[in-house]
C-alpha atoms as a PDB file:
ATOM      1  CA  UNK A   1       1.187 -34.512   8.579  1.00  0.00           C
ATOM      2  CA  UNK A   2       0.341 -30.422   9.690  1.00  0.00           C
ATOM      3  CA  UNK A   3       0.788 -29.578  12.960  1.00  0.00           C
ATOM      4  CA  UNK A   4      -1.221 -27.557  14.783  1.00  0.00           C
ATOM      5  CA  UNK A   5      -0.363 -24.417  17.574  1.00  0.00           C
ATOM      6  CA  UNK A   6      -1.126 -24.947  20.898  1.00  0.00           C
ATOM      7  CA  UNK A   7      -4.482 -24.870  21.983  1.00  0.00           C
ATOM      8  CA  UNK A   8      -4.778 -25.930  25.697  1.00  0.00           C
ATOM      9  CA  UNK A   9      -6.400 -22.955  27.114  1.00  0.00           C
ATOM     10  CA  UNK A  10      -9.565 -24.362  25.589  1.00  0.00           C
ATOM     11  CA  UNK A  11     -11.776 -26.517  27.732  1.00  0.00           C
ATOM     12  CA  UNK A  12     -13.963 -29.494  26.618  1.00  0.00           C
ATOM     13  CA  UNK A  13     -16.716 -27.017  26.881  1.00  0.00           C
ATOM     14  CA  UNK A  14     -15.475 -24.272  24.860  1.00  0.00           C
ATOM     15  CA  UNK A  15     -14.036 -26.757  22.005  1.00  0.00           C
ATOM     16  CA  UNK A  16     -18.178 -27.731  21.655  1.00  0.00           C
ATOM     17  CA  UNK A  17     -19.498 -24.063  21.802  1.00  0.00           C
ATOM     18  CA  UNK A  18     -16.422 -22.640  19.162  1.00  0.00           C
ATOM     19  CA  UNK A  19     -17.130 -25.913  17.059  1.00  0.00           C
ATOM     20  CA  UNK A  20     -20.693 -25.289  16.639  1.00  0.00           C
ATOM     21  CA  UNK A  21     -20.067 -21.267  16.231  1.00  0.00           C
ATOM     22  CA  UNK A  22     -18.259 -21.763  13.294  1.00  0.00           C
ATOM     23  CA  UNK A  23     -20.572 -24.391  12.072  1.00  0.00           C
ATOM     24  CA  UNK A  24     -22.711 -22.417  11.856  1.00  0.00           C
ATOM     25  CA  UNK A  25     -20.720 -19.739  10.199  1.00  0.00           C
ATOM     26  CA  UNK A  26     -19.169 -17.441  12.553  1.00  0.00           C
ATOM     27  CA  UNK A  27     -15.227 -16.192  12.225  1.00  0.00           C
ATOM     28  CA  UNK A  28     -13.069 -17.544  14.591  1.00  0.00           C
ATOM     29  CA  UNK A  29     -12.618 -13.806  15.806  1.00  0.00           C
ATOM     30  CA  UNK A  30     -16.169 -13.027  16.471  1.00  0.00           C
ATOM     31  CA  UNK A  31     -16.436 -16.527  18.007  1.00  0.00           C
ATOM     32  CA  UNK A  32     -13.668 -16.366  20.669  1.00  0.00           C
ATOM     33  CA  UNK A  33     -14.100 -12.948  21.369  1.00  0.00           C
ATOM     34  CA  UNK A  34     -17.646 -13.549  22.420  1.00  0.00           C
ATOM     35  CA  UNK A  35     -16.750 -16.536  24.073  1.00  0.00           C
ATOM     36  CA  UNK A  36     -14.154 -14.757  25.876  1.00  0.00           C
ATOM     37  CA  UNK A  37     -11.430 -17.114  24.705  1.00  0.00           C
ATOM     38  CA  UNK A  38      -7.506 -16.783  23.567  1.00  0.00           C
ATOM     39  CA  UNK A  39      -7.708 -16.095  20.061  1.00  0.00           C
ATOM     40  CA  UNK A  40      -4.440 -17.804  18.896  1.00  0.00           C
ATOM     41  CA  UNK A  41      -5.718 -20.552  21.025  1.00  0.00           C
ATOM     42  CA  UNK A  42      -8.784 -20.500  19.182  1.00  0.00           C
ATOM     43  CA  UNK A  43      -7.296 -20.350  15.769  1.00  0.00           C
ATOM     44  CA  UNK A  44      -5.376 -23.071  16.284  1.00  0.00           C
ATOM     45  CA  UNK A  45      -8.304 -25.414  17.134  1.00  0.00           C
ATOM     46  CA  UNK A  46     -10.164 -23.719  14.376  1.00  0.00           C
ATOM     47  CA  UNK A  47      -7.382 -25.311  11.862  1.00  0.00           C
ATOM     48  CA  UNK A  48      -6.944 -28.746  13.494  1.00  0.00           C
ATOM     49  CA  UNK A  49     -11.168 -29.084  12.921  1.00  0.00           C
ATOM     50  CA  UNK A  50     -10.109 -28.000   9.002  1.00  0.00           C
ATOM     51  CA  UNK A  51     -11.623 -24.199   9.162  1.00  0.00           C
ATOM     52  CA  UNK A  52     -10.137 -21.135   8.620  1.00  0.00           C
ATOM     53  CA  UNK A  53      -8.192 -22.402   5.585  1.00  0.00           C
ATOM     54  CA  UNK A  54      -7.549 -19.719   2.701  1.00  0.00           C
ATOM     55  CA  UNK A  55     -11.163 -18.955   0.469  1.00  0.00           C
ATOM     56  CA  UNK A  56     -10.980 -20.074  -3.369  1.00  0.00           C
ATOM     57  CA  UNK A  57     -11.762 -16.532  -5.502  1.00  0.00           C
ATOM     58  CA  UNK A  58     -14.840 -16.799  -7.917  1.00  0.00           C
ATOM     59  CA  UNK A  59     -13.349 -17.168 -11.125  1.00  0.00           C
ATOM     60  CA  UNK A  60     -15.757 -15.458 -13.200  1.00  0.00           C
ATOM     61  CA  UNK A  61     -16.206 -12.399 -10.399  1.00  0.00           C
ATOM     62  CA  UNK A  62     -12.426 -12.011 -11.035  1.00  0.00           C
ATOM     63  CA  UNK A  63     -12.793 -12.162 -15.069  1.00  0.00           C
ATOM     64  CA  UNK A  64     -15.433  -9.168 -14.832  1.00  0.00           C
ATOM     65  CA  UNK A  65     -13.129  -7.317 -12.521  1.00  0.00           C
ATOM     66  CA  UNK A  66      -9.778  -7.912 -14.797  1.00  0.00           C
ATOM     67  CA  UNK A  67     -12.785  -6.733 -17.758  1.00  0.00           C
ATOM     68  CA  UNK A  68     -13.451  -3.179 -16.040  1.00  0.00           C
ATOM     69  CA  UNK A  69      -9.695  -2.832 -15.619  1.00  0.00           C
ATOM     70  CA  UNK A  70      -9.143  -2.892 -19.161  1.00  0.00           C
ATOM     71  CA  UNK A  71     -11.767  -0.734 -19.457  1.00  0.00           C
ATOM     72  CA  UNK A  72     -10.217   1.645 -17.498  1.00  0.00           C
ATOM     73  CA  UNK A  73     -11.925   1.380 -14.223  1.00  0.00           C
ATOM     74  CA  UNK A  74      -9.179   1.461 -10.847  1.00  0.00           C
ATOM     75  CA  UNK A  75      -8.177  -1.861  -9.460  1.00  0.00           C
ATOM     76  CA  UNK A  76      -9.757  -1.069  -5.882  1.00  0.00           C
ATOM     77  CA  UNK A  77     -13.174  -0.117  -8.283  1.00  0.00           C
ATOM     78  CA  UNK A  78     -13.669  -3.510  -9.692  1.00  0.00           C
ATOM     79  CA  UNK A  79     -12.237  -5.188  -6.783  1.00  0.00           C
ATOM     80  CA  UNK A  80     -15.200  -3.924  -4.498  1.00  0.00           C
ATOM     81  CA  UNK A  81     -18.040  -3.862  -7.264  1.00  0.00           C
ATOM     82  CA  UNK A  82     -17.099  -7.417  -8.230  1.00  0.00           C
ATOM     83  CA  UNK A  83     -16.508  -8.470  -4.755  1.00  0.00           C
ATOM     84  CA  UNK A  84     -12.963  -9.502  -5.147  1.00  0.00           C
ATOM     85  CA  UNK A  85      -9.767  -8.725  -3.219  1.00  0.00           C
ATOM     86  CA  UNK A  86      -8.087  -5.640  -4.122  1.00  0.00           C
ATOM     87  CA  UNK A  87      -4.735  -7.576  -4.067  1.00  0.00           C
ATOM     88  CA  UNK A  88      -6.238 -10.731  -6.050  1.00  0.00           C
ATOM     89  CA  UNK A  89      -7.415  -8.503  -8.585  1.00  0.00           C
ATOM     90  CA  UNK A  90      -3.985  -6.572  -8.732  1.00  0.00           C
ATOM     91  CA  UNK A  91      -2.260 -10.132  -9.216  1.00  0.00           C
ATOM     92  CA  UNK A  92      -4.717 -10.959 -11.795  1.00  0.00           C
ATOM     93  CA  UNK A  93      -4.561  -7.903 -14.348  1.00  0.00           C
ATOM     94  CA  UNK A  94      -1.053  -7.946 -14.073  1.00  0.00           C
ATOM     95  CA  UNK A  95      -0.837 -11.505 -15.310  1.00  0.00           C
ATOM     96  CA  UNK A  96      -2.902 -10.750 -17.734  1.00  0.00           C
ATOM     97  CA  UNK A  97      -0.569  -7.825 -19.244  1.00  0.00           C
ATOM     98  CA  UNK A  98      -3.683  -5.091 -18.612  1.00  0.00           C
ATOM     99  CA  UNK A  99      -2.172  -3.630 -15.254  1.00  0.00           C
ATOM    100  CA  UNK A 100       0.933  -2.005 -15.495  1.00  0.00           C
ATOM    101  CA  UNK A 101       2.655  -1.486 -11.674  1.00  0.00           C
ATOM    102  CA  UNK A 102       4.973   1.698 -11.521  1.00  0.00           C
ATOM    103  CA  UNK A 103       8.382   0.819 -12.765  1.00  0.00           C
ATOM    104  CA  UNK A 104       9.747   4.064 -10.680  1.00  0.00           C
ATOM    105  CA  UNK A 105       9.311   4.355  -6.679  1.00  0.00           C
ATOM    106  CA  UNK A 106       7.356   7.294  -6.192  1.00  0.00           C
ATOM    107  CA  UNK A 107      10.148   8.797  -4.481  1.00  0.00           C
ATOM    108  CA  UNK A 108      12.533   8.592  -7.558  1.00  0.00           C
ATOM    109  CA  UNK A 109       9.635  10.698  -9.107  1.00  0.00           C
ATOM    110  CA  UNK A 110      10.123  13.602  -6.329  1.00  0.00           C
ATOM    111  CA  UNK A 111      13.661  13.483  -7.190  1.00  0.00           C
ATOM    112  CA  UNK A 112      13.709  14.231 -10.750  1.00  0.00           C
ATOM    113  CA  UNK A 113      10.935  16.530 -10.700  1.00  0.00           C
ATOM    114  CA  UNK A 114      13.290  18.313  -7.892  1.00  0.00           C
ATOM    115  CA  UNK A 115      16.363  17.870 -10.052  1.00  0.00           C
ATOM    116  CA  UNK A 116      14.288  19.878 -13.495  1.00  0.00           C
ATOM    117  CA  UNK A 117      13.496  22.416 -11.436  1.00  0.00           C
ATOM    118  CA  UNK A 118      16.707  23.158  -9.049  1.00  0.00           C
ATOM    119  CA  UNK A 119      18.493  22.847 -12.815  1.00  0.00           C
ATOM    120  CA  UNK A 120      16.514  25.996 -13.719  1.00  0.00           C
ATOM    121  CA  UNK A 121      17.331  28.035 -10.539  1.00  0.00           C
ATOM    122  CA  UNK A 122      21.245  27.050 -11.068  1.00  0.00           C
ATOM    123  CA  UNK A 123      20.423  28.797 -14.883  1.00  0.00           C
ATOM    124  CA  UNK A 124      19.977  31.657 -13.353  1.00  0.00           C
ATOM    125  CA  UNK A 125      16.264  31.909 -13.286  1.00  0.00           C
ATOM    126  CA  UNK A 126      14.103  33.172 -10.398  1.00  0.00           C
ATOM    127  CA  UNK A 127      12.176  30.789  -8.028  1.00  0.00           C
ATOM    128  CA  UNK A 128       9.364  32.404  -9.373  1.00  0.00           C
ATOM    129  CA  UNK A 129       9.853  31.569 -12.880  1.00  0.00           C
ATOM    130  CA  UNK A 130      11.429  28.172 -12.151  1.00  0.00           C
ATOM    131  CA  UNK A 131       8.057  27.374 -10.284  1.00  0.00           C
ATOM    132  CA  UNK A 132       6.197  28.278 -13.242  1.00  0.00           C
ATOM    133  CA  UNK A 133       7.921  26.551 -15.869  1.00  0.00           C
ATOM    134  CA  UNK A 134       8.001  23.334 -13.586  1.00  0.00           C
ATOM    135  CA  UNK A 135       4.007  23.654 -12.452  1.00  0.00           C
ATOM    136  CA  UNK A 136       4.604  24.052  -9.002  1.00  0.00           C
ATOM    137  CA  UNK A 137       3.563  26.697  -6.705  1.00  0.00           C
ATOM    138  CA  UNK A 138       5.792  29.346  -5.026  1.00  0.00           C
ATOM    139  CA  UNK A 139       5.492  27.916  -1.445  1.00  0.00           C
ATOM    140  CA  UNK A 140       6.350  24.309  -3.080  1.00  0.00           C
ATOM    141  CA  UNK A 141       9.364  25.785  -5.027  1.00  0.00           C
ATOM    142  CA  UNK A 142      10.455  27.522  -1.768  1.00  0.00           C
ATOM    143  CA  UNK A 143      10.801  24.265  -0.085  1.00  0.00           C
ATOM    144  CA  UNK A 144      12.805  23.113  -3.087  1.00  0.00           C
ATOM    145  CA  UNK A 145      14.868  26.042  -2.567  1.00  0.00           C
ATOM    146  CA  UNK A 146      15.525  24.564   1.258  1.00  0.00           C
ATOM    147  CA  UNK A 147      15.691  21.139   1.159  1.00  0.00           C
ATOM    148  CA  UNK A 148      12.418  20.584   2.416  1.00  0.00           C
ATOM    149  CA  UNK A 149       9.386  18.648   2.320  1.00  0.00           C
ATOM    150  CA  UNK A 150       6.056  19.375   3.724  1.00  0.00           C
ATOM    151  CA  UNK A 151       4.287  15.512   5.219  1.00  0.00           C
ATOM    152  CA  UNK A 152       0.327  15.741   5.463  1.00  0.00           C
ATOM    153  CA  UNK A 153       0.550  16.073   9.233  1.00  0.00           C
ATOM    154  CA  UNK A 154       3.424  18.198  11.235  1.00  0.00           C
ATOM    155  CA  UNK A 155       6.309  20.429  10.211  1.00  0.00           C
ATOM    156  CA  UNK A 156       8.306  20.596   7.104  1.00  0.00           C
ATOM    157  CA  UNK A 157      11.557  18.180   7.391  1.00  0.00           C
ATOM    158  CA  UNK A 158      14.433  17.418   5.381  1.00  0.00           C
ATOM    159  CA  UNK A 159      14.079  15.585   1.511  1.00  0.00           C
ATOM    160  CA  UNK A 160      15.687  12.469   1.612  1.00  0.00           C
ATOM    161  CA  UNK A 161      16.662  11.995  -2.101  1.00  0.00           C
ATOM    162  CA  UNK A 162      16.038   8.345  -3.734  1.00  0.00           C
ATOM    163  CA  UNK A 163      16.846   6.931  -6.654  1.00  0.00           C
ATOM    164  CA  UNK A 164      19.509   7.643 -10.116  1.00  0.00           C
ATOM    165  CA  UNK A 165      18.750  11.464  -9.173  1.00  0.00           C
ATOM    166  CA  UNK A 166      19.759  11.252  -5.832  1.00  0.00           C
ATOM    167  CA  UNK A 167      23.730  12.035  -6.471  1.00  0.00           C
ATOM    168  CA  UNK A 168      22.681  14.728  -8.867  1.00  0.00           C
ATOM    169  CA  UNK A 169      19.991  16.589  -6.650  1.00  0.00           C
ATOM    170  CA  UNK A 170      22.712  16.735  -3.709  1.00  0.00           C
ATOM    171  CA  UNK A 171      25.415  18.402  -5.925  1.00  0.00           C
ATOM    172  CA  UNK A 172      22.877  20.763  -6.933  1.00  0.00           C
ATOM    173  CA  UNK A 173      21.563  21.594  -3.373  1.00  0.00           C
ATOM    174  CA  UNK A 174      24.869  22.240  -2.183  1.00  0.00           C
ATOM    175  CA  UNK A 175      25.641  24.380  -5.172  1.00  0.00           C
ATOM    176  CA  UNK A 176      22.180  26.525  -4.895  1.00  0.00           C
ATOM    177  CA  UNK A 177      22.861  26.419  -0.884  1.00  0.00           C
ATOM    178  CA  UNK A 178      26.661  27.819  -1.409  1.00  0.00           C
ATOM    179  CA  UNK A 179      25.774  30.440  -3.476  1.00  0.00           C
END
């Protein structure tokens, strides 16, 4: 047998009002929040009366969306023009071999492509030219030079290194640092 959460906040009254709101289709959030009722309270009563249990995906909605993913739409895409979860449909393709998830963190990524290019300023080339041959801009390459990172929103702060690269990028900055 389940057990249910508390729900004695909930008068005889509001039991009959939140029964026949979600009857008749409402969320539990919309419901309690209009009736001015605890939510968790709410939820709980919600799941004793059998509602608010997980929805059953449309099998054939998620077949078209695992179809445009092999045809090379995004996940998110065919998730929203099929009407599927982004995360059902990210499940899905991956089962079925035609999503691929990223084998390497994206921060190992920004460690490498740090590594290549502080390996061409120890060579003795210019940041200039290291920039260039690594297809990164100047201001980019001069954060390299410093350690630094620039987030969307404040000031540059230190590069935390992740991944294999991680030993190899901090020998490197303290050798291009040193010098």
């Amino acid at each position: 047998m389940t057990t249910h959460g508390p729900f004695h906040s909930l008068s005889d009254t509001d039991k009959q009002v939140l029964t026949d709101q979600l009857r008749s289709g409402a969320s539990v959030l919309h419901a309690a929040s209009e009736l001015g009722l605890n939510y968790g309270h709410a939820l709980n009563y919600a799941h004793t009366l059998g509602f608010g249990h997980q929805r059953r995906t449309d099998q054939q909605a998620l077949a078209r969306a695992v179809t445009m993913v092999t045809t090379g739409s995004s996940l998110s895409h065919a998730a929203d023009r099929c009407g599927v979860s982004t995360s059902v449909v990210f499940h899905a393709a991956t089962d079925a071999g035609v999503h691929h998830p990223r084998k390497v963190p994206r921060g190992d990524a920004t460690t490498t492509r740090r590594v290549r290019y502080l390996l061409l300023r120890q060579s003795a080339l210019s940041c200039t030219d290291a920039a260039v041959a690594c297809n990164i801009n100047i201001s980019t390459a001069q954060d390299y030079n410093k350690g630094l990172v620039k987030p969307k929103t404040g000031p540059r702060v230190r590069f935390i290194p992740q991944g294999p690269d991680a030993v190899t990028y901090n020998k490197l900055m303290t050798a291009l640092l040193t010098t």
